[in-house]
C-alpha atoms as a PDB file:
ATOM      1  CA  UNK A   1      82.943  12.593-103.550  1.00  0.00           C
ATOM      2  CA  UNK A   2      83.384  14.899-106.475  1.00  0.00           C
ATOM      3  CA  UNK A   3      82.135  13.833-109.706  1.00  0.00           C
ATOM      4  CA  UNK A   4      84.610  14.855-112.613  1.00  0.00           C
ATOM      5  CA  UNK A   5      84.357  14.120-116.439  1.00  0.00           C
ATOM      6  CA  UNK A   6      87.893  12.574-118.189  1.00  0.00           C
ATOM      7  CA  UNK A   7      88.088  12.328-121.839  1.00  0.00           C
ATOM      8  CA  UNK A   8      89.937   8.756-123.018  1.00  0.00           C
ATOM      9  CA  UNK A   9      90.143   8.946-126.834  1.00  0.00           C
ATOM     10  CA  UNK A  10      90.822   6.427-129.151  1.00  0.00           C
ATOM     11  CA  UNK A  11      93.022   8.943-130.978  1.00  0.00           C
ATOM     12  CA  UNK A  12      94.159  11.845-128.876  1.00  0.00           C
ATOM     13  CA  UNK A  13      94.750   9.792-125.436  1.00  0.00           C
ATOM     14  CA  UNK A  14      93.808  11.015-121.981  1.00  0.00           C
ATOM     15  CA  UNK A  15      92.730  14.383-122.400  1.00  0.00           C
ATOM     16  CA  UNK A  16      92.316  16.926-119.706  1.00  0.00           C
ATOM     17  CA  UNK A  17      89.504  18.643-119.129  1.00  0.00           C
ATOM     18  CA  UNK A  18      91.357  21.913-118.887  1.00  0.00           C
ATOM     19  CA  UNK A  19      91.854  21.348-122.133  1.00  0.00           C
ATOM     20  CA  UNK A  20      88.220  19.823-123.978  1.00  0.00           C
ATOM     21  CA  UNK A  21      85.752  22.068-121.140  1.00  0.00           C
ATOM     22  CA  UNK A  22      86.564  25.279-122.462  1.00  0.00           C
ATOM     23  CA  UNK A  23      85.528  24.037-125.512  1.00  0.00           C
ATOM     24  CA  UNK A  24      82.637  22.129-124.499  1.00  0.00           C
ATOM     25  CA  UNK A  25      81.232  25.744-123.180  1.00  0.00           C
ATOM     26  CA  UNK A  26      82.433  27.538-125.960  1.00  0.00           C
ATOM     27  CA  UNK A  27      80.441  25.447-128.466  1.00  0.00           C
ATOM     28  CA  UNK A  28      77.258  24.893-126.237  1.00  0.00           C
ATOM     29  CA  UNK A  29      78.009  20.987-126.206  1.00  0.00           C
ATOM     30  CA  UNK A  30      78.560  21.487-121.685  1.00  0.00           C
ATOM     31  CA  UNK A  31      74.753  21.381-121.545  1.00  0.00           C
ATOM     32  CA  UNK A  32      74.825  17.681-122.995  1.00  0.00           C
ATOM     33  CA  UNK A  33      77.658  16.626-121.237  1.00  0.00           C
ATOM     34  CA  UNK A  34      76.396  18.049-118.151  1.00  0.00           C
ATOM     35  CA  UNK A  35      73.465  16.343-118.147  1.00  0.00           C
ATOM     36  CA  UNK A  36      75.122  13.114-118.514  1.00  0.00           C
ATOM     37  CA  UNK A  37      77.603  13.839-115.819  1.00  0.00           C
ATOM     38  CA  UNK A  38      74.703  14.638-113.454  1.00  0.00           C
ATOM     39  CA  UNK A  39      72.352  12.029-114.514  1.00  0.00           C
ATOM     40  CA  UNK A  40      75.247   9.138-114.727  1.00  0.00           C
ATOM     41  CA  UNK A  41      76.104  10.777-111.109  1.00  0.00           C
ATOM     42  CA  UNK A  42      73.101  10.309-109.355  1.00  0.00           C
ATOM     43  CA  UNK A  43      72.967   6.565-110.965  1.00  0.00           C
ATOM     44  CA  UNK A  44      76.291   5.306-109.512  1.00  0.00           C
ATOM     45  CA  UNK A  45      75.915   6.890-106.325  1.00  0.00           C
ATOM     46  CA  UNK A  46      71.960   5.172-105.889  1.00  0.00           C
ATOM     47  CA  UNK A  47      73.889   2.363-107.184  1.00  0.00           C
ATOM     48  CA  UNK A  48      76.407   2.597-104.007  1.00  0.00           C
ATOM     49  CA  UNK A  49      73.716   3.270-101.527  1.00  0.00           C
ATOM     50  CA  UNK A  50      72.291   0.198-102.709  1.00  0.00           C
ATOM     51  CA  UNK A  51      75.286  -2.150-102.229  1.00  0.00           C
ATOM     52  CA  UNK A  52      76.093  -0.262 -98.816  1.00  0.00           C
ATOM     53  CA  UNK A  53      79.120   2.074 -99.494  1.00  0.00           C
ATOM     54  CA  UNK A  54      78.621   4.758 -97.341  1.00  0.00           C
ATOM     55  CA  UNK A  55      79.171   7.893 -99.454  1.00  0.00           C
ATOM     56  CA  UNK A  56      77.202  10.602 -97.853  1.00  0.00           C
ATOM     57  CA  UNK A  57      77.079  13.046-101.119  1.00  0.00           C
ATOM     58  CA  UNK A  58      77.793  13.465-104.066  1.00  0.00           C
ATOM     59  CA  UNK A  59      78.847  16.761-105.788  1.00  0.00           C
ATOM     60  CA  UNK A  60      78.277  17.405-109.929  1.00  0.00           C
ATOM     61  CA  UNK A  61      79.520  20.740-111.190  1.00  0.00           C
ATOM     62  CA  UNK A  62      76.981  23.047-113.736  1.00  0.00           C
ATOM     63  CA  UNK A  63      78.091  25.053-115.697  1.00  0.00           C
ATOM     64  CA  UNK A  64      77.118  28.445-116.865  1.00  0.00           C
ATOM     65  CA  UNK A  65      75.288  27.625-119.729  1.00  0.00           C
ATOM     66  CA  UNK A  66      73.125  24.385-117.860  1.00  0.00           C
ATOM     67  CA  UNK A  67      72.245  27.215-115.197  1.00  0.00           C
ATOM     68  CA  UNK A  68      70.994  29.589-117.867  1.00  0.00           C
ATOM     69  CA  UNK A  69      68.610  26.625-119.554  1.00  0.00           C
ATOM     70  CA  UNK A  70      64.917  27.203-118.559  1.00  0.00           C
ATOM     71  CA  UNK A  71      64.488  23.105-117.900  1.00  0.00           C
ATOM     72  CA  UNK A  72      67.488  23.110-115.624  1.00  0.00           C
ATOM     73  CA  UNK A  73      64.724  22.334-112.755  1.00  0.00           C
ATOM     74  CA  UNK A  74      63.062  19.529-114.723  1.00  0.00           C
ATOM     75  CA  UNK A  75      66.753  17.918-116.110  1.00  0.00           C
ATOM     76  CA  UNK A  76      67.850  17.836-111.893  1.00  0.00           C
ATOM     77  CA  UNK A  77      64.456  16.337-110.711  1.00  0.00           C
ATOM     78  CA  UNK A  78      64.308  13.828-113.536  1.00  0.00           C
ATOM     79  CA  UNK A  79      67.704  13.242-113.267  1.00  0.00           C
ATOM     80  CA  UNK A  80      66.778  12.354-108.970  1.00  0.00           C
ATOM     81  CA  UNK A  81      63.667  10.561-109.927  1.00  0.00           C
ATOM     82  CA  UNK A  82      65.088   7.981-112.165  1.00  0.00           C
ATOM     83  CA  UNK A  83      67.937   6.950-109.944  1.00  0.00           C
ATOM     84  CA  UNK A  84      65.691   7.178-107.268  1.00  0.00           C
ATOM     85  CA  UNK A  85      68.818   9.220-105.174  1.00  0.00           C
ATOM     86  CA  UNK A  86      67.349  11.383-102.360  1.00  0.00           C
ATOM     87  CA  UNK A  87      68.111  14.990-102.783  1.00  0.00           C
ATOM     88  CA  UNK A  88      69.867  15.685 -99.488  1.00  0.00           C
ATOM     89  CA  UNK A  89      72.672  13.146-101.468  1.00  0.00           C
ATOM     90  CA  UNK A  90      73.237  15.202-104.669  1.00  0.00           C
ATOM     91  CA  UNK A  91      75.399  18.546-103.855  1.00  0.00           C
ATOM     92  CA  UNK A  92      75.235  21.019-107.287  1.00  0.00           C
ATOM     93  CA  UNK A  93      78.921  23.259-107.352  1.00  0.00           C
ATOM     94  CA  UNK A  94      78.892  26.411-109.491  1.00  0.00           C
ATOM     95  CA  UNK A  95      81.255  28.653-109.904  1.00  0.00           C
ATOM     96  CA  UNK A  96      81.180  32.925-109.443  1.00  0.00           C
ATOM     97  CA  UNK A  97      80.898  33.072-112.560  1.00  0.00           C
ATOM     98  CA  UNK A  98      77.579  31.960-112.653  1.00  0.00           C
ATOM     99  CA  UNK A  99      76.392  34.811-110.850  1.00  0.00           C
ATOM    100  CA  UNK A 100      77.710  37.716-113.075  1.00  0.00           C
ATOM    101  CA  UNK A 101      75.480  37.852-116.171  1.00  0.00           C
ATOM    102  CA  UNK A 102      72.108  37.595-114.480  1.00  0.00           C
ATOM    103  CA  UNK A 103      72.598  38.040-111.134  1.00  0.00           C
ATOM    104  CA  UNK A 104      68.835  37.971-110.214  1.00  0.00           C
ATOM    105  CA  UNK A 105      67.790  35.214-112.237  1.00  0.00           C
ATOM    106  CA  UNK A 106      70.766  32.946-110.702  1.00  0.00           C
ATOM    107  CA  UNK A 107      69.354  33.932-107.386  1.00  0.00           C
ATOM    108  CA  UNK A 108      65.777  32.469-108.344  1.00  0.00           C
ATOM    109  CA  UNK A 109      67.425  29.309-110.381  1.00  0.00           C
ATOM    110  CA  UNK A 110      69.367  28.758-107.315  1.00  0.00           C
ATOM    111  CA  UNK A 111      66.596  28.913-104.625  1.00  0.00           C
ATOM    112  CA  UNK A 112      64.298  26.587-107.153  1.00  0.00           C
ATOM    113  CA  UNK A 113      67.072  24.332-107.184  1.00  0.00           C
ATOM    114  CA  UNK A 114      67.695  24.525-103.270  1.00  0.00           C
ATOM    115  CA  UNK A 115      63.829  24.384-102.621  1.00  0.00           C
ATOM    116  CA  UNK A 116      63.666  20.440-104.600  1.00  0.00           C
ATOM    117  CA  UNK A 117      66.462  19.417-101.449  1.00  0.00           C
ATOM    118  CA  UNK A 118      69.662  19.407-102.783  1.00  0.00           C
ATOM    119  CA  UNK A 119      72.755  21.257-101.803  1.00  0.00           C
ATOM    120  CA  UNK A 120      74.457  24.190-103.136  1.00  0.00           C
ATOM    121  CA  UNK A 121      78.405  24.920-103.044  1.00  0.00           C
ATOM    122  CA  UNK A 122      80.164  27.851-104.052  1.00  0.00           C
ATOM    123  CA  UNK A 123      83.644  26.256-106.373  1.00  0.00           C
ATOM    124  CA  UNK A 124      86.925  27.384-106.497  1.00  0.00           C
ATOM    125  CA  UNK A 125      86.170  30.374-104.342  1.00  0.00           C
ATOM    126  CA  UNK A 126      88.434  33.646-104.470  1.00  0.00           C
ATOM    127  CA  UNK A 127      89.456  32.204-107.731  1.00  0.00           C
ATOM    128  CA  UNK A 128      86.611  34.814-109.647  1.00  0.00           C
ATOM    129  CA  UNK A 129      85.060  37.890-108.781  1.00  0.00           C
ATOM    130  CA  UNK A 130      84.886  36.758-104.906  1.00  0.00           C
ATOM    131  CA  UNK A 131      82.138  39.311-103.969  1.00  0.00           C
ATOM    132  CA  UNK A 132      81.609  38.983-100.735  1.00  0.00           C
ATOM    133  CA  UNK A 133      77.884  40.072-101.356  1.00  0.00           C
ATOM    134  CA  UNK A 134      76.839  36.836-102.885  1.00  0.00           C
ATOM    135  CA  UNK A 135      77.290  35.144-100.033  1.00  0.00           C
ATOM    136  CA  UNK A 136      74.860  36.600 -98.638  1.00  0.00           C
ATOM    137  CA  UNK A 137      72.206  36.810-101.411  1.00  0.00           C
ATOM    138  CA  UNK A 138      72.925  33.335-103.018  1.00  0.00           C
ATOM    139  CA  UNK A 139      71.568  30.125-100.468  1.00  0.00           C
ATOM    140  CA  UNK A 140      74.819  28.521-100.378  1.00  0.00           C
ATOM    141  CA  UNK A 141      75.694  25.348 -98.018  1.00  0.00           C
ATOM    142  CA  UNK A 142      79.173  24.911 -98.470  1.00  0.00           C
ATOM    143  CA  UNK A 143      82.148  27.040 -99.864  1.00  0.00           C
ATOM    144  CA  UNK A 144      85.380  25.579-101.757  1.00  0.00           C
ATOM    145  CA  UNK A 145      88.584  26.793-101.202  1.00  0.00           C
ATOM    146  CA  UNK A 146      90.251  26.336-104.898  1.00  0.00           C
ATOM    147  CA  UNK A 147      93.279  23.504-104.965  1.00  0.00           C
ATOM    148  CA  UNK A 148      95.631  26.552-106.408  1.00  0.00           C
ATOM    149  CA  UNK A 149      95.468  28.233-102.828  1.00  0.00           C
ATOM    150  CA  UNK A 150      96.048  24.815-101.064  1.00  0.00           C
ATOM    151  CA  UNK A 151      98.972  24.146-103.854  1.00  0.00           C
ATOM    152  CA  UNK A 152     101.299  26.693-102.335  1.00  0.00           C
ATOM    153  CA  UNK A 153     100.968  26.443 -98.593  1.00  0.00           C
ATOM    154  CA  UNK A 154     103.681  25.174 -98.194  1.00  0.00           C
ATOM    155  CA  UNK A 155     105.681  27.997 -99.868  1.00  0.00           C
ATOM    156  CA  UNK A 156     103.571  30.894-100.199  1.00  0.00           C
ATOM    157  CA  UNK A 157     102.707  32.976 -96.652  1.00  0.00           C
ATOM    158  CA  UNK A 158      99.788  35.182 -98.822  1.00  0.00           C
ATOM    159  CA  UNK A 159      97.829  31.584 -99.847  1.00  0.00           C
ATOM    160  CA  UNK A 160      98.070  30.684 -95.620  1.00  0.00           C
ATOM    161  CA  UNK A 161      96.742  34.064 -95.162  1.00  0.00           C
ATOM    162  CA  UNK A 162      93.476  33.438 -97.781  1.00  0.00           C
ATOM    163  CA  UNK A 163      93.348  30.085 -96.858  1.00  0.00           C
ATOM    164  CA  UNK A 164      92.791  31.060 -92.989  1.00  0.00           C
ATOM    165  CA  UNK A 165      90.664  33.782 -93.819  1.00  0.00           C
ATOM    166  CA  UNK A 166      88.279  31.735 -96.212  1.00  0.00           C
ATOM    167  CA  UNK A 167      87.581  29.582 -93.371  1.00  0.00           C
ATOM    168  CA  UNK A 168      87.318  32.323 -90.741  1.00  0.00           C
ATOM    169  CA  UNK A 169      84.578  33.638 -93.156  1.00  0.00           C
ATOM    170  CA  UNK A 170      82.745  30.412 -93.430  1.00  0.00           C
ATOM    171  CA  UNK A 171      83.116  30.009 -89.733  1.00  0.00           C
ATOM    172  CA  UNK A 172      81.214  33.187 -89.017  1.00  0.00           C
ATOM    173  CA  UNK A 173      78.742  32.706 -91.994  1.00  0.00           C
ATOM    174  CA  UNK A 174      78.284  28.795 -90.422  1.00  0.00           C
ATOM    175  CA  UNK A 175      78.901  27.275 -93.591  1.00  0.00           C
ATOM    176  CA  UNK A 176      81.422  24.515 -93.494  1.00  0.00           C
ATOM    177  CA  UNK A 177      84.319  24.929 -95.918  1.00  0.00           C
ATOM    178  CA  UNK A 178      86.008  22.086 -98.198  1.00  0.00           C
ATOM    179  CA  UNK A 179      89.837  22.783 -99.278  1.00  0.00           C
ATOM    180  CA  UNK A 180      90.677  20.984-102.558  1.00  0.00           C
ATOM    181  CA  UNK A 181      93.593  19.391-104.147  1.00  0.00           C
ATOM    182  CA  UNK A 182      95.254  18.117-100.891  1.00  0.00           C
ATOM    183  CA  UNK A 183      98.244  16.346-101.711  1.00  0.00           C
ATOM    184  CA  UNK A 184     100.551  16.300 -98.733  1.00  0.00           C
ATOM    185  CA  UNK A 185     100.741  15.636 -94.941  1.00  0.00           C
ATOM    186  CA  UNK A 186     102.087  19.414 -94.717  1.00  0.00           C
ATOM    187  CA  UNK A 187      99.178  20.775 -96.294  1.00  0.00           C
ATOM    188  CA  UNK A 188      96.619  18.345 -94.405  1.00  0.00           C
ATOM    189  CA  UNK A 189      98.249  19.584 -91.014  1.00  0.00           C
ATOM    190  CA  UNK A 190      97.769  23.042 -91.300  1.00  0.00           C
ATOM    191  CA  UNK A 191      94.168  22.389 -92.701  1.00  0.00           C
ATOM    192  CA  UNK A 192      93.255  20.211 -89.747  1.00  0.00           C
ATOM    193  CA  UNK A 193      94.945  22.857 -87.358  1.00  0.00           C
ATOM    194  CA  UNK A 194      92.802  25.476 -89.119  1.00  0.00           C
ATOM    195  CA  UNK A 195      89.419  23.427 -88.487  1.00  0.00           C
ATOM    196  CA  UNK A 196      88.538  22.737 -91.697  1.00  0.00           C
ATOM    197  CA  UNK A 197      85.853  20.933 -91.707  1.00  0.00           C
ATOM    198  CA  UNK A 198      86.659  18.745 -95.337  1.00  0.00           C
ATOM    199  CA  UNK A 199      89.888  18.221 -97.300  1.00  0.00           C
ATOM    200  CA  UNK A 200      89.270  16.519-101.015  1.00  0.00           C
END
């Protein structure tokens, strides 16, 4: 399962995150948030270990700005340690363009954060910059295929061609590859007939 923040407000409604994340980031208000999505996270899924629902991981996204933070180590381990969830349960997602600015010091965060147990996926992949190099410098267990590729499978022969080739390249790199934002049988058959290994 996928952890993902919705805003209900008392005056605006339901509002989307496409809409209230950019400005999250934009005002540096994502590193609060983010810590609350990751620490009420971990908390719900200790809380369904407990009762016996058999969720095998959980995946929080950080953002840009969280990665940047110098306690970003500390917030994930405290964040473990009072929930008491195992490590090998909590899957952190970033995106490419985490890996732009600094590219060595998201290296090192990364590793830190890989060395305390938990996993690390690359999100929305091919979506960004999609260098092909970071694949092999960042310590990444899983890749994303981003739900706008998986949208138009059914009508688009280019997103079958990236879609196949994003999980050819996982294949060889012997990561296992999750396509997003699967809506239809259509789209589920050819993603089962490629071998993907999860759908979401």
């Amino acid at each position: 399962v996928e952890a993902l923040v919705r805003w209900n407000s008392p005056t605006l409604g339901s509002v989307s995150p496409v809409q209230f994340i950019p400005i999250a980031e934009e005002t540096g208000f994502i590193v609060a948030l983010g810590e609350w999505v990751l620490r009420t996270a971990c908390r719900q899924m200790a809380a369904w270990r407990t009762s016996g629902v058999a969720v095998p991981i959980i995946s929080v996204n950080l953002s840009v700005r969280q990665l940047e933070r110098d306690d970003i180590l500390d917030v994930v381990q405290s964040a473990l340690q009072e929930s008491g969830l195992p490590p090998e349960a909590l899957e952190l997602e970033i995106t490419e363009g985490v890996l732009i600015d600094d590219f060595s010091r998201a290296v090192s965060t990364l590793r830190r954060l890989k060395a305390l147990g938990v996993r690390i996926a690359m999100d929305d992949f091919g979506t960004g910059y999609s260098s092909l190099s970071y694949l092999q410098s960042f310590p990444f267990d899983k890749i994303k295929i981003d739900q706008s590729f998986i949208s138009n499978l059914g009508t688009n022969h280019q997103s079958a061609t990236i879609v196949r080739a994003v999980i050819g390249l996982a294949r060889g790199l012997e990561l296992p590859v999750l396509a997003e934002g699967v809506e239809t049988k259509e789209q589920l058959a050819f993603l089962e007939k490629e071998s993907c290994d999860e759908i979401q």
